[in-house]
Protein backbone atom coordinates (compact mmCIF):
# COMPACT_ATOMS: atom_id res chain seq x y z
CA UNK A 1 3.42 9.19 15.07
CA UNK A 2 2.66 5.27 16.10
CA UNK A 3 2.14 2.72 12.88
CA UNK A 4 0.61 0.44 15.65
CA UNK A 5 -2.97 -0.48 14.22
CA UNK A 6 -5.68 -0.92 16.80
CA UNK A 7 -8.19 -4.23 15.74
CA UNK A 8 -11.47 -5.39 17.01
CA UNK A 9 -12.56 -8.47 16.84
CA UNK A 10 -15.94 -8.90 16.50
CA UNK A 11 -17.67 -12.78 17.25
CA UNK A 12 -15.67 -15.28 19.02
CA UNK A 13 -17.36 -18.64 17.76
CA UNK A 14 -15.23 -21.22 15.62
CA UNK A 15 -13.68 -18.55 13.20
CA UNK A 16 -13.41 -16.14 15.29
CA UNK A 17 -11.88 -17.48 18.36
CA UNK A 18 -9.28 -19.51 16.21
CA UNK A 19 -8.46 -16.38 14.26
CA UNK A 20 -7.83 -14.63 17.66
CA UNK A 21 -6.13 -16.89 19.22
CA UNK A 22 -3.57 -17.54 16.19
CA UNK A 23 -3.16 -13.66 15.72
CA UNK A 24 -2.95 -12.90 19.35
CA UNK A 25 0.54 -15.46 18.98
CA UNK A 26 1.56 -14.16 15.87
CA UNK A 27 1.35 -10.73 17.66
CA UNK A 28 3.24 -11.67 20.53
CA UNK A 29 5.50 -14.09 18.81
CA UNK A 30 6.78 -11.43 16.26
CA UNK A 31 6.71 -8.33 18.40
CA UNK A 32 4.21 -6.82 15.57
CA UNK A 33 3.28 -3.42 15.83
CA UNK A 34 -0.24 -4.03 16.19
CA UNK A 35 -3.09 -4.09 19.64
CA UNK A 36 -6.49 -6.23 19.95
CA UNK A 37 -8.43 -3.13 21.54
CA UNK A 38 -11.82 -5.00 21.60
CA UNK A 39 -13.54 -8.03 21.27
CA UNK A 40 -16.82 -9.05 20.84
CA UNK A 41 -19.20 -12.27 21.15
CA UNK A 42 -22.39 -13.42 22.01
CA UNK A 43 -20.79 -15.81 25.24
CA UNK A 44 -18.43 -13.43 27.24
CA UNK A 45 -18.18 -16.24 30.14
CA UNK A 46 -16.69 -18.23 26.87
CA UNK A 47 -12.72 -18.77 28.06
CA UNK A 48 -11.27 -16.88 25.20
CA UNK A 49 -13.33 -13.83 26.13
CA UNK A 50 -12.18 -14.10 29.56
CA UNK A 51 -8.91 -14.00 28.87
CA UNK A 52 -9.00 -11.26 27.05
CA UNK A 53 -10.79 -9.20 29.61
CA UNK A 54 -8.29 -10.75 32.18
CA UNK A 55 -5.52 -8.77 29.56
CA UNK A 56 -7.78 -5.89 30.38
CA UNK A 57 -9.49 -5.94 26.75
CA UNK A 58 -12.82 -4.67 26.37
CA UNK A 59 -15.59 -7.29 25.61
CA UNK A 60 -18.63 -6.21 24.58
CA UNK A 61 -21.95 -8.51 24.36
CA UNK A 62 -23.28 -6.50 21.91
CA UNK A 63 -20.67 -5.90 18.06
CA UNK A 64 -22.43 -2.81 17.61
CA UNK A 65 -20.98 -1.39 20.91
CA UNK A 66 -17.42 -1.35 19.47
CA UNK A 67 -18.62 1.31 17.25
CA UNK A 68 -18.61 3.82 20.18
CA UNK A 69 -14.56 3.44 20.61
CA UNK A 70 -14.38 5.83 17.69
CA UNK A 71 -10.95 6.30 15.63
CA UNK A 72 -9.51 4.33 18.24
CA UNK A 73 -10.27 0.99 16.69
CA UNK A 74 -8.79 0.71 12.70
CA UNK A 75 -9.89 -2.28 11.71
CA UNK A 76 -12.92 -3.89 12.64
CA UNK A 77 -12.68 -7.88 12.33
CA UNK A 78 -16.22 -8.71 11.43
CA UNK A 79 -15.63 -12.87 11.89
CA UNK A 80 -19.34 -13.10 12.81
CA UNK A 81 -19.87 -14.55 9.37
CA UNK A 82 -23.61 -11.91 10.01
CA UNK A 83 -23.79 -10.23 6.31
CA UNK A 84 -26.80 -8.41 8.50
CA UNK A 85 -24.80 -7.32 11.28
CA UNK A 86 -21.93 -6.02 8.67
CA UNK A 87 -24.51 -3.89 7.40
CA UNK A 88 -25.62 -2.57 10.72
CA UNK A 89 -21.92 -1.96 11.27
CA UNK A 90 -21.48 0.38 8.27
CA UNK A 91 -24.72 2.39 9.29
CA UNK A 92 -23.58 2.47 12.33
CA UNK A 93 -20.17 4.39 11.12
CA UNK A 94 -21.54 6.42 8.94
CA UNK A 95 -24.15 7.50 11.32
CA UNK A 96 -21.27 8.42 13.85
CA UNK A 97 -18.79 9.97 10.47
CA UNK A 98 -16.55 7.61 11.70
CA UNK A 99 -14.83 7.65 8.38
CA UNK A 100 -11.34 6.00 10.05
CA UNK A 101 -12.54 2.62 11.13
CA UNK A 102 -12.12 0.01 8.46
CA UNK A 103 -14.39 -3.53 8.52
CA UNK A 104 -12.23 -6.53 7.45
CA UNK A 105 -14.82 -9.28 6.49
CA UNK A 106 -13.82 -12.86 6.67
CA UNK A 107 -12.05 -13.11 3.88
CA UNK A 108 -9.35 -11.32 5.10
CA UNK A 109 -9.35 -12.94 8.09
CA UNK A 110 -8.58 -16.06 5.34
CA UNK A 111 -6.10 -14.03 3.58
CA UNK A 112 -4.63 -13.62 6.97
CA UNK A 113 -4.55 -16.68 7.78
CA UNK A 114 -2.50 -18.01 4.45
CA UNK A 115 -0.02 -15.43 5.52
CA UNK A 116 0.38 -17.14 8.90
CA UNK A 117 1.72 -20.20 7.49
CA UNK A 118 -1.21 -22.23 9.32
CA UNK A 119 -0.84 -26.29 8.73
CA UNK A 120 -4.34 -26.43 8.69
CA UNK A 121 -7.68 -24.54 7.11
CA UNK A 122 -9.52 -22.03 9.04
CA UNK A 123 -12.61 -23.01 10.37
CA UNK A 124 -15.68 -22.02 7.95
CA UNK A 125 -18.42 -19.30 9.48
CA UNK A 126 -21.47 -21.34 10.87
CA UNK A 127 -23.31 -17.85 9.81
CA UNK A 128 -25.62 -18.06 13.12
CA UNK A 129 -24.51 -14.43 14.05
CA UNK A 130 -22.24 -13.19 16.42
């Protein structure tokens, strides 16, 4: 049995691509048990997207999509800062009976973030969707 918890994270704007970035090196950094199985924004030719797709990381254009990975995602990263898309995210699982995926919200994202040791404040959710 692996502990290694399998994350998507889902918009890539300010928040989100800062999150990523400083998880992705905490991560590697710290030889954590834990694998960014999907990402998700609005600009895929944006250079953090692309460099997750170079690692061979799924990017999907449209959040909803991640949905379809099923119990292989744990925790979905919702950094979109889209209370409407959240919503269409928890249909979405319950529509499927995924009842294994998780949705983290930004705020633990933030909680996250205090645990990192970070210098400086996360950016704040410009709340324009995903």
């Amino acid at each position: 049995m692996s502990n290694k918890v399998n994350v998507a994270l889902l918009g890539l704007g300010s928040v989100g691509e800062t999150f990523a970035e400083n998880f992705l090196e905490k991560i590697q950094e710290q030889h954590i048990n834990v694998e960014i199985v999907a990402v998700s924004t609005r600009h895929i030719d944006s250079p953090v997207a692309m460099g997750f797709a170079h690692s061979k990381v799924p990017v999907f254009e449209n959040a909803l999509d991640v949905i379809n990975l099923g119990d292989k995602v744990d925790i979905i990263f919702d950094l979109t800062g889209n209370p409407d898309l959240r919503k269409s995210l928890r249909n979405r699982l319950q529509e499927t009976k995924n009842t294994h995926t998780v949705i983290a919200p930004e705020v633990v994202a933030h909680l996250l973030w205090n645990f990192f040791g970070e210098k400086t404040d996360m950016p704040e959710s410009e709340k324009t969707g995903y």
